[in-house]
C-alpha atoms as a PDB file:
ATOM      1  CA  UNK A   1     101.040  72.035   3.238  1.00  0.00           C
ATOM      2  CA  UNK A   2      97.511  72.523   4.464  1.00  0.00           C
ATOM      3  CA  UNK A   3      96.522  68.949   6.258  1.00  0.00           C
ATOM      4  CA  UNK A   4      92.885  67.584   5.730  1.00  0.00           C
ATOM      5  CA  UNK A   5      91.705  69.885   3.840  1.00  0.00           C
ATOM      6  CA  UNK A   6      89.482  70.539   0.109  1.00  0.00           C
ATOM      7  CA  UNK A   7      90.410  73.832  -2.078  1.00  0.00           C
ATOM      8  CA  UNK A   8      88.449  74.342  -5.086  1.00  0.00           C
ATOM      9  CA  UNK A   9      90.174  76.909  -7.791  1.00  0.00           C
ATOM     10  CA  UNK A  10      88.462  77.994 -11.342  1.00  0.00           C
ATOM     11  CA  UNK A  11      89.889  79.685 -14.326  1.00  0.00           C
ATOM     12  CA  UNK A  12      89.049  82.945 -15.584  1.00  0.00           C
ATOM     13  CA  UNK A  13      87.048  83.547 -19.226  1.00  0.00           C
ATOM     14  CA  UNK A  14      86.847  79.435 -19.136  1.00  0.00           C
ATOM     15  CA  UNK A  15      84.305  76.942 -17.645  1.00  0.00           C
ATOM     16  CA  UNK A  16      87.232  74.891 -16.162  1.00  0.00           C
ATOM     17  CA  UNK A  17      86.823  74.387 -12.576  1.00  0.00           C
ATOM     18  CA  UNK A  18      89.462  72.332 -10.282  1.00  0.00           C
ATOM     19  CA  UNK A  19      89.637  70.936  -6.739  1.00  0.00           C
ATOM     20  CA  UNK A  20      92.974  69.086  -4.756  1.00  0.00           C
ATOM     21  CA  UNK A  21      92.241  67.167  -1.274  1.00  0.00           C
ATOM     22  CA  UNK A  22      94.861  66.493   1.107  1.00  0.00           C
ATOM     23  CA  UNK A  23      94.474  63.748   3.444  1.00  0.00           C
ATOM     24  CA  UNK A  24      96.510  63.237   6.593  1.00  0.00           C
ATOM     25  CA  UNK A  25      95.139  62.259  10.082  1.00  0.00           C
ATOM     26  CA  UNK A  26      91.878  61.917   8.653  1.00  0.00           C
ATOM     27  CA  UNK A  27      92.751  58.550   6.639  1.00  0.00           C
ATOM     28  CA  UNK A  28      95.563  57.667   9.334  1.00  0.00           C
ATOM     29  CA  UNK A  29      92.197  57.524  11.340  1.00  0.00           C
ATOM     30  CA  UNK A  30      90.113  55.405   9.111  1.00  0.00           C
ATOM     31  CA  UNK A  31      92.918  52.749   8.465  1.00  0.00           C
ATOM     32  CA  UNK A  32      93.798  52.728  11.923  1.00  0.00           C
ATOM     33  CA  UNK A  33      93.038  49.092  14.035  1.00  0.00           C
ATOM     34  CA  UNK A  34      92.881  48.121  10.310  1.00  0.00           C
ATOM     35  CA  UNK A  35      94.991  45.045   8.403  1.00  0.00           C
ATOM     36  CA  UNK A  36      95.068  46.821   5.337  1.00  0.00           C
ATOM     37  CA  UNK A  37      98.885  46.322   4.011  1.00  0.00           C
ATOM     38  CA  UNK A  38     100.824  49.046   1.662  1.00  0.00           C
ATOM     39  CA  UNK A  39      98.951  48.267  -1.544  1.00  0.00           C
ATOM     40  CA  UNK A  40      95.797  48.314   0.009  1.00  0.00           C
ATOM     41  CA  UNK A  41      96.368  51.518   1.438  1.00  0.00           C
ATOM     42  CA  UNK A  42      97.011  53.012  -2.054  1.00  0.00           C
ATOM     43  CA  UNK A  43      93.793  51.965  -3.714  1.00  0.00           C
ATOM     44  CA  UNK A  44      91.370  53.121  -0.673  1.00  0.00           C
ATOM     45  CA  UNK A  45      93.463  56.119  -0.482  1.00  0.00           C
ATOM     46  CA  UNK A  46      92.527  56.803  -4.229  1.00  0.00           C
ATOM     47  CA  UNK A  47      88.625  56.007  -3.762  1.00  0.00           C
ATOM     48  CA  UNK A  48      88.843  58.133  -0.420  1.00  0.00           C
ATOM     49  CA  UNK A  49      90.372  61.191  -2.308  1.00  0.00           C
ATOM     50  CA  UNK A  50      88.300  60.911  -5.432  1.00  0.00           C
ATOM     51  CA  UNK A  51      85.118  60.793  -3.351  1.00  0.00           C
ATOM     52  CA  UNK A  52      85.660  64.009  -1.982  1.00  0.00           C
ATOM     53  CA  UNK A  53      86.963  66.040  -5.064  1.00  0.00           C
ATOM     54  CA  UNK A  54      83.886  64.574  -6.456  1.00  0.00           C
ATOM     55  CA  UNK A  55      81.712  65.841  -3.225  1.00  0.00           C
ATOM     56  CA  UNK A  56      83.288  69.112  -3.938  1.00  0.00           C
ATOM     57  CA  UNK A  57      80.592  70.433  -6.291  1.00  0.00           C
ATOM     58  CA  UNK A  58      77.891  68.566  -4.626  1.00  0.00           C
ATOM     59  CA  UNK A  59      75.142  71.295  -4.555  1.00  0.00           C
ATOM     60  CA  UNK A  60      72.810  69.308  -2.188  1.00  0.00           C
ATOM     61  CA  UNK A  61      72.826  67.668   1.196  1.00  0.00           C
ATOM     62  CA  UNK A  62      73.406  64.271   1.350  1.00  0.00           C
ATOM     63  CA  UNK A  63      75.702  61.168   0.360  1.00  0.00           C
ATOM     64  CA  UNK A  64      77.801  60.619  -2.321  1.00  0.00           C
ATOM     65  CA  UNK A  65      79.582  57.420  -3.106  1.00  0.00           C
ATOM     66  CA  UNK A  66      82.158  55.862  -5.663  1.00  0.00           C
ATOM     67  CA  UNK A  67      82.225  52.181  -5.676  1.00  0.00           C
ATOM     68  CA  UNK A  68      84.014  49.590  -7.395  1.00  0.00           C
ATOM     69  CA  UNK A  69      82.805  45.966  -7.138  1.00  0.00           C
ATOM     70  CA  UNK A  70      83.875  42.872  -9.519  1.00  0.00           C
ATOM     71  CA  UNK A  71      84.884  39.342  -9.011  1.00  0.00           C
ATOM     72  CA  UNK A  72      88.591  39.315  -9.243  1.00  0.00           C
ATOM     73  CA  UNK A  73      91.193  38.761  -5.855  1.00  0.00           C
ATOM     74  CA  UNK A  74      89.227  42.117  -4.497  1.00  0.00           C
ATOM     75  CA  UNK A  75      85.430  42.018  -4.166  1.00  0.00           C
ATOM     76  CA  UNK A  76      84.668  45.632  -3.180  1.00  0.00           C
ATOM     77  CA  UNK A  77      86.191  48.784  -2.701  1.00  0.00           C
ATOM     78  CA  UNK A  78      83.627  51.927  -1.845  1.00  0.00           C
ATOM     79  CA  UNK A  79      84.128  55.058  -0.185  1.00  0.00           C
ATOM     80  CA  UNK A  80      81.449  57.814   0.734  1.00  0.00           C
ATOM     81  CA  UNK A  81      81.539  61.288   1.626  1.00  0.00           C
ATOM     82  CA  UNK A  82      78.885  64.363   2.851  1.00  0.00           C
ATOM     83  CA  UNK A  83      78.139  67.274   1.925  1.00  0.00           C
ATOM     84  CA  UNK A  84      80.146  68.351   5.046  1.00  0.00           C
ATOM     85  CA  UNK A  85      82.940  67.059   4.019  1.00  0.00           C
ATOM     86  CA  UNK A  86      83.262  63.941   5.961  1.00  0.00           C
ATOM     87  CA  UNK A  87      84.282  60.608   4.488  1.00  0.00           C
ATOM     88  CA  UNK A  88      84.277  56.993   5.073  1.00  0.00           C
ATOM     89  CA  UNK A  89      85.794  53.878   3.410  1.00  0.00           C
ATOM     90  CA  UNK A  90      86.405  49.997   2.813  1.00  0.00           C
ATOM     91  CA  UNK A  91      88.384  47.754   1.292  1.00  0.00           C
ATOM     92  CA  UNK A  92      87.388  43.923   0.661  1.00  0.00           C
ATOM     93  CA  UNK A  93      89.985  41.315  -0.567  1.00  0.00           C
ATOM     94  CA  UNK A  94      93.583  40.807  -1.059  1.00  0.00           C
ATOM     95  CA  UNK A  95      96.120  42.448  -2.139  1.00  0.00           C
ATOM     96  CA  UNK A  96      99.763  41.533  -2.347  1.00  0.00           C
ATOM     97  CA  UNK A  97     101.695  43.545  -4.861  1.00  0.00           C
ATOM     98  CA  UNK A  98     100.607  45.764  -7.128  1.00  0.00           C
ATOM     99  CA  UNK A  99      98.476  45.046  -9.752  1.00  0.00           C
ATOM    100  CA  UNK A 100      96.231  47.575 -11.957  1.00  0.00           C
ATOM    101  CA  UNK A 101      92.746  47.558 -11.447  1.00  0.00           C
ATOM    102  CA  UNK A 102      91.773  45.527 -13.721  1.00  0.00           C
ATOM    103  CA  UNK A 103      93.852  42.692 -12.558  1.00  0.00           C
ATOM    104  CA  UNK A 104      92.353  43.652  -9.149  1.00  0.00           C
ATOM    105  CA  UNK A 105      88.521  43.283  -9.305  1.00  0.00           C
ATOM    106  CA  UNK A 106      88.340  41.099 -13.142  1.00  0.00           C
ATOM    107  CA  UNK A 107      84.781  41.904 -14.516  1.00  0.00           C
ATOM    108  CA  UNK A 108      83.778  44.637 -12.612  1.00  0.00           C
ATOM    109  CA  UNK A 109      81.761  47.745 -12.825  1.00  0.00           C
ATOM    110  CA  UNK A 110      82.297  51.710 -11.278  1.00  0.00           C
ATOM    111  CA  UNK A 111      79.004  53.128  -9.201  1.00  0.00           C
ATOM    112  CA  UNK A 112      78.755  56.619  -8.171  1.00  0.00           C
ATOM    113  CA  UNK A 113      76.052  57.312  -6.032  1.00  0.00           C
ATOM    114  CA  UNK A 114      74.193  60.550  -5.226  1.00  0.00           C
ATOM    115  CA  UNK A 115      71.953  60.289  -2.291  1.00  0.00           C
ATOM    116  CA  UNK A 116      70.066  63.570  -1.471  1.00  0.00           C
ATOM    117  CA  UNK A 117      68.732  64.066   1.967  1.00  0.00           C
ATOM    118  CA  UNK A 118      65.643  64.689   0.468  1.00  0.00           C
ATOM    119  CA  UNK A 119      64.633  63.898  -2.690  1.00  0.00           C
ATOM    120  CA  UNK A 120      65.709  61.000  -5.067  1.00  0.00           C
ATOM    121  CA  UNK A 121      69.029  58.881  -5.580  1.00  0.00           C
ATOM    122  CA  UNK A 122      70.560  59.065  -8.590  1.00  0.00           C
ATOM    123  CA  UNK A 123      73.228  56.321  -9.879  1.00  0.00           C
ATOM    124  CA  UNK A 124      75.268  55.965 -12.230  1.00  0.00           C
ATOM    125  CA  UNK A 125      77.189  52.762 -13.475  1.00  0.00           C
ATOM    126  CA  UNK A 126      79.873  52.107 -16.558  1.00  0.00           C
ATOM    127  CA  UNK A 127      81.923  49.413 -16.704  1.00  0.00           C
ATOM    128  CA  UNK A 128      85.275  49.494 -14.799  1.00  0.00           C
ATOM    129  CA  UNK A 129      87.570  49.405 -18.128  1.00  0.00           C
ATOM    130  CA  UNK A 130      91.004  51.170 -17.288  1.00  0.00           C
ATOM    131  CA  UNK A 131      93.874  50.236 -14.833  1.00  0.00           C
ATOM    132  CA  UNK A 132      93.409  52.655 -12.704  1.00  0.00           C
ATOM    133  CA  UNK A 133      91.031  54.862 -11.206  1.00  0.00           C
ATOM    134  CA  UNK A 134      91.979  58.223 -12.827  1.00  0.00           C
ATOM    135  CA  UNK A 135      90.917  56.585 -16.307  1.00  0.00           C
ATOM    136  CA  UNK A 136      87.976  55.114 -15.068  1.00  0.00           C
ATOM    137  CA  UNK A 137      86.496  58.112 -13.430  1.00  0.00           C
ATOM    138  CA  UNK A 138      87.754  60.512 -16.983  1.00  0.00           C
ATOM    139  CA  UNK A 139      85.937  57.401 -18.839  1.00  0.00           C
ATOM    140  CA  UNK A 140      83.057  57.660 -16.233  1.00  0.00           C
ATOM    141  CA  UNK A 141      82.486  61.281 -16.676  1.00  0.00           C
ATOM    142  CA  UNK A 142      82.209  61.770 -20.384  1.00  0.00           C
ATOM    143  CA  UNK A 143      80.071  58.835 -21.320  1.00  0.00           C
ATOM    144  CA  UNK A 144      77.584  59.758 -18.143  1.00  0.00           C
ATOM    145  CA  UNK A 145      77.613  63.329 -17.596  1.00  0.00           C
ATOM    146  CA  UNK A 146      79.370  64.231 -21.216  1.00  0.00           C
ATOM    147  CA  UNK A 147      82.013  66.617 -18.838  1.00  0.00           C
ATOM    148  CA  UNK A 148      85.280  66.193 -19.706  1.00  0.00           C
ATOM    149  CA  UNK A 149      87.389  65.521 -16.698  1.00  0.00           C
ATOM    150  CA  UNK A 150      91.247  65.375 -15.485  1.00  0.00           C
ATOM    151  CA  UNK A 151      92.202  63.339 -12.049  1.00  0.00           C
ATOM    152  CA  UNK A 152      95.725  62.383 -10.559  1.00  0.00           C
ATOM    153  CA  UNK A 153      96.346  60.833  -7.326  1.00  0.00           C
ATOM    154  CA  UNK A 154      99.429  60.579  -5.125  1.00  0.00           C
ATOM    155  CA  UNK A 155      99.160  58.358  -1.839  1.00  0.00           C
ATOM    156  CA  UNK A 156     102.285  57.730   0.566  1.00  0.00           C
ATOM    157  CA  UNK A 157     102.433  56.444   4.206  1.00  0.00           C
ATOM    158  CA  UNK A 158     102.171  59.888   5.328  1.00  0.00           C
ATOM    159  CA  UNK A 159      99.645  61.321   2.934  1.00  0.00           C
ATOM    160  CA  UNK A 160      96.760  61.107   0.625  1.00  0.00           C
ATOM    161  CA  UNK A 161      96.807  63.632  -2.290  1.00  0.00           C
ATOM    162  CA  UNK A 162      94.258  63.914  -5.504  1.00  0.00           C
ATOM    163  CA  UNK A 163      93.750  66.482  -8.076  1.00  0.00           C
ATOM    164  CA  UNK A 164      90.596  66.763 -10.273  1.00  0.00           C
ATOM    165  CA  UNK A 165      89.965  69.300 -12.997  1.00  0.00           C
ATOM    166  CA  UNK A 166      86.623  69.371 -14.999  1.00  0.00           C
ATOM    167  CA  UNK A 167      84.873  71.618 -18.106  1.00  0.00           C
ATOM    168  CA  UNK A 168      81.542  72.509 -17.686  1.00  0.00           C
ATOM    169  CA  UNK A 169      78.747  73.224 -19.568  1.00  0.00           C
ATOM    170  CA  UNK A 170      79.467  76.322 -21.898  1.00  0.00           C
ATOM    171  CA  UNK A 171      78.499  79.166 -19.327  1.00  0.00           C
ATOM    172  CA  UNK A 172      81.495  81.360 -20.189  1.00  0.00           C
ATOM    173  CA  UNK A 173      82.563  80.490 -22.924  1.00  0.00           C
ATOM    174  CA  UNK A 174      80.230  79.225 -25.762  1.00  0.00           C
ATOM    175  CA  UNK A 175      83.044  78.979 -28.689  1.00  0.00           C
ATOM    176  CA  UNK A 176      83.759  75.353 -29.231  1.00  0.00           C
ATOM    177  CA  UNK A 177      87.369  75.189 -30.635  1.00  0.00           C
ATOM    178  CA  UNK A 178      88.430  78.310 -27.898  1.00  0.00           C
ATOM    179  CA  UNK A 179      86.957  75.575 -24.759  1.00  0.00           C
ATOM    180  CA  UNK A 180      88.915  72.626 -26.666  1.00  0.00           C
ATOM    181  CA  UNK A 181      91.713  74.624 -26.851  1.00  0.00           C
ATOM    182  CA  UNK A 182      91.594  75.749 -23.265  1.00  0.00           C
ATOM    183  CA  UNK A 183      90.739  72.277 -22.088  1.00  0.00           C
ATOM    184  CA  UNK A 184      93.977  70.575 -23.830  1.00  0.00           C
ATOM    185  CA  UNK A 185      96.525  73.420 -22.632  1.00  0.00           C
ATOM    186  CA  UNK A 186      95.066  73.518 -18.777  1.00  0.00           C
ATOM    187  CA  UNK A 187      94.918  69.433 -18.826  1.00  0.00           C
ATOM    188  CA  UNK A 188      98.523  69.795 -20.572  1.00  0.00           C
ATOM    189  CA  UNK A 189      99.879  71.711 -17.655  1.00  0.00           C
ATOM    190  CA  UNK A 190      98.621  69.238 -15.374  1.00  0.00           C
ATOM    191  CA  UNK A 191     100.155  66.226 -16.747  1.00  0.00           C
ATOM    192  CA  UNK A 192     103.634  67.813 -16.226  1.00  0.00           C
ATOM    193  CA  UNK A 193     102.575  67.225 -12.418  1.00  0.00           C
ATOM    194  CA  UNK A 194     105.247  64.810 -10.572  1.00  0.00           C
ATOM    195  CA  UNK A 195     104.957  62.441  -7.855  1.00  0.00           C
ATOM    196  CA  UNK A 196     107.431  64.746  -6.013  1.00  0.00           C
ATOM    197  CA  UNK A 197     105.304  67.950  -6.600  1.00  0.00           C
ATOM    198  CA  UNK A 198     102.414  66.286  -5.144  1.00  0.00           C
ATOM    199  CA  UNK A 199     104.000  65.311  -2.241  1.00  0.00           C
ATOM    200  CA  UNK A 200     105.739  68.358  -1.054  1.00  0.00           C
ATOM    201  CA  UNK A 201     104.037  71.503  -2.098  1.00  0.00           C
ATOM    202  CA  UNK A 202     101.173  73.478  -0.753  1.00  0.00           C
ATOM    203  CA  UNK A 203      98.070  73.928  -2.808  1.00  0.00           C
ATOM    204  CA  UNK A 204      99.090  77.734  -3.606  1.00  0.00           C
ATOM    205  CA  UNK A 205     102.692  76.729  -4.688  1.00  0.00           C
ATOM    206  CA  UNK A 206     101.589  74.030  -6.934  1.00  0.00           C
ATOM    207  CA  UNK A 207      99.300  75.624  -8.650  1.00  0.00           C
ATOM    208  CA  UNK A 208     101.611  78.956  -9.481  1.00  0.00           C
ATOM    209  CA  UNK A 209     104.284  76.076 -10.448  1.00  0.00           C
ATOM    210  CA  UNK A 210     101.361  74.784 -13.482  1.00  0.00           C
ATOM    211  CA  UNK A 211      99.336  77.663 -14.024  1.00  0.00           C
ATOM    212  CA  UNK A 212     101.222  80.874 -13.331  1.00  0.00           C
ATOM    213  CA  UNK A 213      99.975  82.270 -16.595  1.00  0.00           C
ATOM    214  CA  UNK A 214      96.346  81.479 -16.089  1.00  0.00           C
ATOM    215  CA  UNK A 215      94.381  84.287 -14.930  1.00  0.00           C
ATOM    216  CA  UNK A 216      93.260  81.422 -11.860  1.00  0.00           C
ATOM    217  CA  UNK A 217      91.168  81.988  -8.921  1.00  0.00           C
ATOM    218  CA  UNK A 218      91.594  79.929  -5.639  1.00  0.00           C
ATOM    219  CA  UNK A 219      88.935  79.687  -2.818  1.00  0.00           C
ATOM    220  CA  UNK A 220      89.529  79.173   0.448  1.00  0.00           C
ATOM    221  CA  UNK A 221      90.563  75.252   1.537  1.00  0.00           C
ATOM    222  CA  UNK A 222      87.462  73.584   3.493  1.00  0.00           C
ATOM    223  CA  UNK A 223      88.382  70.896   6.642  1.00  0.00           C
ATOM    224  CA  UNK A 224      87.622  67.334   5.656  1.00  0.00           C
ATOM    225  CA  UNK A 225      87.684  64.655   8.279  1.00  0.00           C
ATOM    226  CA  UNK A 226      86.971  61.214   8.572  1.00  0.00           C
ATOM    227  CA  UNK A 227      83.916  59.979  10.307  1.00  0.00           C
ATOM    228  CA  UNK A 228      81.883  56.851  10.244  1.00  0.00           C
ATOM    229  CA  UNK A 229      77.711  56.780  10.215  1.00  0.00           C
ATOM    230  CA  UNK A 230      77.631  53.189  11.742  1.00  0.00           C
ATOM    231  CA  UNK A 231      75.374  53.637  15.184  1.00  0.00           C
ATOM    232  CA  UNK A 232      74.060  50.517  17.440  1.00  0.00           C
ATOM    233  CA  UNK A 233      70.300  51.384  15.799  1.00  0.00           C
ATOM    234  CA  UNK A 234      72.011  50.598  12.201  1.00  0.00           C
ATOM    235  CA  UNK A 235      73.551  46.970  13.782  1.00  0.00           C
ATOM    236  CA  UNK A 236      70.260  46.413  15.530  1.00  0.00           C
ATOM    237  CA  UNK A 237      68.405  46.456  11.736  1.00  0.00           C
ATOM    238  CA  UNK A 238      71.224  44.111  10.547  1.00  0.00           C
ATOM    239  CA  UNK A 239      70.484  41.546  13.430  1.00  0.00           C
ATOM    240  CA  UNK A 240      67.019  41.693  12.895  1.00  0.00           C
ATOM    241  CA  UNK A 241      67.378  41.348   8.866  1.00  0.00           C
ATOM    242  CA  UNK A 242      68.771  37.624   9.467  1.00  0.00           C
ATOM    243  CA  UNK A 243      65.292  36.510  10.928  1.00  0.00           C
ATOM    244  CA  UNK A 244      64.227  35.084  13.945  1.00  0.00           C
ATOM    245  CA  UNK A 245      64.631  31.755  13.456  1.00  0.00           C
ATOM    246  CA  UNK A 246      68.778  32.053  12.735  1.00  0.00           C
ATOM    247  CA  UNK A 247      69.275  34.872  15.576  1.00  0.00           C
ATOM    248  CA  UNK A 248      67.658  32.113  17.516  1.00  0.00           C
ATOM    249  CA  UNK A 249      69.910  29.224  16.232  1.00  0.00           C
ATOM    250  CA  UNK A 250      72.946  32.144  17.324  1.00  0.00           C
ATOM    251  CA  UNK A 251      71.967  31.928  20.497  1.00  0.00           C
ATOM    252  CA  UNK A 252      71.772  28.418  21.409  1.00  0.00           C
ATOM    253  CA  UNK A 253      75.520  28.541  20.447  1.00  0.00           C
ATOM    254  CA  UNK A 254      76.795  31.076  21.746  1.00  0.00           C
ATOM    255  CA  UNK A 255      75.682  33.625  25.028  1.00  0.00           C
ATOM    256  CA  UNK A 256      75.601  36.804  23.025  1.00  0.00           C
ATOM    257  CA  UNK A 257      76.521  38.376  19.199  1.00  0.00           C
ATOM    258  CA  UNK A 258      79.291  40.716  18.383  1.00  0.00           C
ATOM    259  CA  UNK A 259      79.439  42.635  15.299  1.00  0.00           C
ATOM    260  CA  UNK A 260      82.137  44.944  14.082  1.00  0.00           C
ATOM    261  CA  UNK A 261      81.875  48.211  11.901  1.00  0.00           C
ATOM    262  CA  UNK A 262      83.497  47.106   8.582  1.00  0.00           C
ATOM    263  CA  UNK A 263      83.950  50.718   8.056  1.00  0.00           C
ATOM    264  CA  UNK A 264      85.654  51.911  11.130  1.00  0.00           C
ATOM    265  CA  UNK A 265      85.698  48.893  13.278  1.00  0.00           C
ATOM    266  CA  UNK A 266      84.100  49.637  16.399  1.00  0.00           C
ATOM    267  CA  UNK A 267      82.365  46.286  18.259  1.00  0.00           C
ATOM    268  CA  UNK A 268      79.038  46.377  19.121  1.00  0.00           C
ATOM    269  CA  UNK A 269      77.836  43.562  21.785  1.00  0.00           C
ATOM    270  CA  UNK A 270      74.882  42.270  21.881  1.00  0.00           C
ATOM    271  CA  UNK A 271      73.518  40.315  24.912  1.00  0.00           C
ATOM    272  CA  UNK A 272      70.696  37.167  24.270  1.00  0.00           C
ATOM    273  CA  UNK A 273      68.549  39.364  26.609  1.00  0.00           C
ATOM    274  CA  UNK A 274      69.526  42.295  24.015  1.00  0.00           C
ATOM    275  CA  UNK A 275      68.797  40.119  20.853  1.00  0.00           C
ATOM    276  CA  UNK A 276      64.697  38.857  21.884  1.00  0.00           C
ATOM    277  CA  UNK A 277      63.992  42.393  23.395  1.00  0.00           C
ATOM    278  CA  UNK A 278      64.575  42.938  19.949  1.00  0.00           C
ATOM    279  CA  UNK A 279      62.756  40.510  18.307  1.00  0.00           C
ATOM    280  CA  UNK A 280      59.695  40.983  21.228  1.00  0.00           C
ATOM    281  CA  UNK A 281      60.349  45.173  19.591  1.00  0.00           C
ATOM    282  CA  UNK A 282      60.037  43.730  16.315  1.00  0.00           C
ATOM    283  CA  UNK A 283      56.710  41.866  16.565  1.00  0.00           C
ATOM    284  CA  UNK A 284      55.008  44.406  17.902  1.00  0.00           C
ATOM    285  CA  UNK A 285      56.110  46.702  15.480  1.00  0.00           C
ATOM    286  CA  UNK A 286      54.573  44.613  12.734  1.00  0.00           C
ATOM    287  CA  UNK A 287      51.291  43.992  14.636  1.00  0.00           C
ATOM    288  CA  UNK A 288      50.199  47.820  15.481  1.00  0.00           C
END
């Protein structure tokens, strides 16, 4: 099985288009130095993969970002991914056994995010109403977009695993009962998928094993990787968003401020001769 990697596939005569990600050192790095437990590590694993079968047809530079934020025993759980096929992600709250989502976050809501390197951000936000993230990102799709979408997502200790499949606008195929009918038979298929089969085969083996009578095309698989945007500039605005007057209270505690990368943990130190060069920076800044 191909490690880290995205393959998008298509159909022939149909506007169905598919993608799988596999995930293997690339999340082992992101949840490493973490205390994320077992259950935790399925639901990020879930965002993580989602967010880049979703960045998959991306047809601009920049960001894109699922996120899931409510007020139940989990506050937030957001992932992002670029263009280039690197990804990022958090978790925020407990989790002791499983629960569905909704248990998870209570009244929540589902944000995907499309950040273009230049031009506008585009968001879009539904309610989170199913247990678990496949029917919340099918629910997502058709009353946002209006695209009918399939996802299924497999995550072990080993391995993170997601399948998406999506109709697009008529472009091929303009008859409305032939796409419904080609829509329920390919999405059929793909329900048959087990646990088992998404562990263990390859991306070329599992698709011949659903679709060998689909005329399907698949493209070659693109490296994904995990890597984190966090930088000491980005910590430097963070200090200086809490004002002077509170960095200053900081330091008549304490000889210095630490802050850690939420996102991939890394520790950036800050000395008190660090902190009011930056606040000296700051003023001048906002004076010239």
């Amino acid at each position: 099985m191909a490690k880290d990697t995205l393959q998008t596939f298509s159909f022939d005569n149909t506007d169905i288009r598919g993608a799988i990600v596999t995930l293997d050192t690339s999340f082992a790095k992101l949840v490493d130095g973490s205390h994320y437990n077992a259950e935790q590590h399925q639901l990020l694993g879930q965002f993580c993969a989602a967010n880049l079968l979703l960045t998959s047809h991306l047809k601009l530079d920049g960001l894109l970002s699922i996120q899931a934020r409510g007020n139940g025993p989990v506050d937030l759980i957001v992932s992002e991914a670029t263009h280039d096929l690197t990804f990022r992600g958090l978790l925020a709250g407990e989790v002791d056994e499983q629960h569905d989502l909704l248990a998870l976050l209570g009244d929540a809501t589902l944000v995907i995010s499309v950040e273009p390197e230049n031009g506008q951000r585009y968001q879009g936000i539904v309610p989170l109403d199913h247990s678990d993230l496949a029917g919340c990102l099918q629910s997502y799709f058709q009353q946002s977009e209006q695209l009918p979408s399939w996802f299924a997502f497999n995550v072990t200790e080993e391995h993170v695993r997601g399948v998406m499949l999506q109709a697009l606008p008529a472009d091929r195929c303009a008859d409305l009962q032939q796409r419904a009918e080609d829509w329920q038979r390919i999405t059929h298929l793909a329900s048959t998928l087990s646990d088992q089969e998404m562990q263990d085969l390859d991306n070329e083996t599992l698709l011949y094993r659903l679709y060998h009578e689909e005329q399907l095309r698949l493209y070659d698989a693109k490296p994904v990787d995990f890597r984190c945007s966090c930088s000491r500039e980005r910590m430097e605005r963070g200090l200086l968003s809490l004002g002077e007057t509170e960095l200053n209270d900081i330091l008549n505690e304490q000889e210095a401020i630490e802050t850690d990368c939420h996102f991939c943990y890394q520790r950036y130190a800050f000395t008190a001769a660090d902190v009011r060069a930056l606040i000296s920076g700051n003023h001048y800044q906002k004076t010239h």
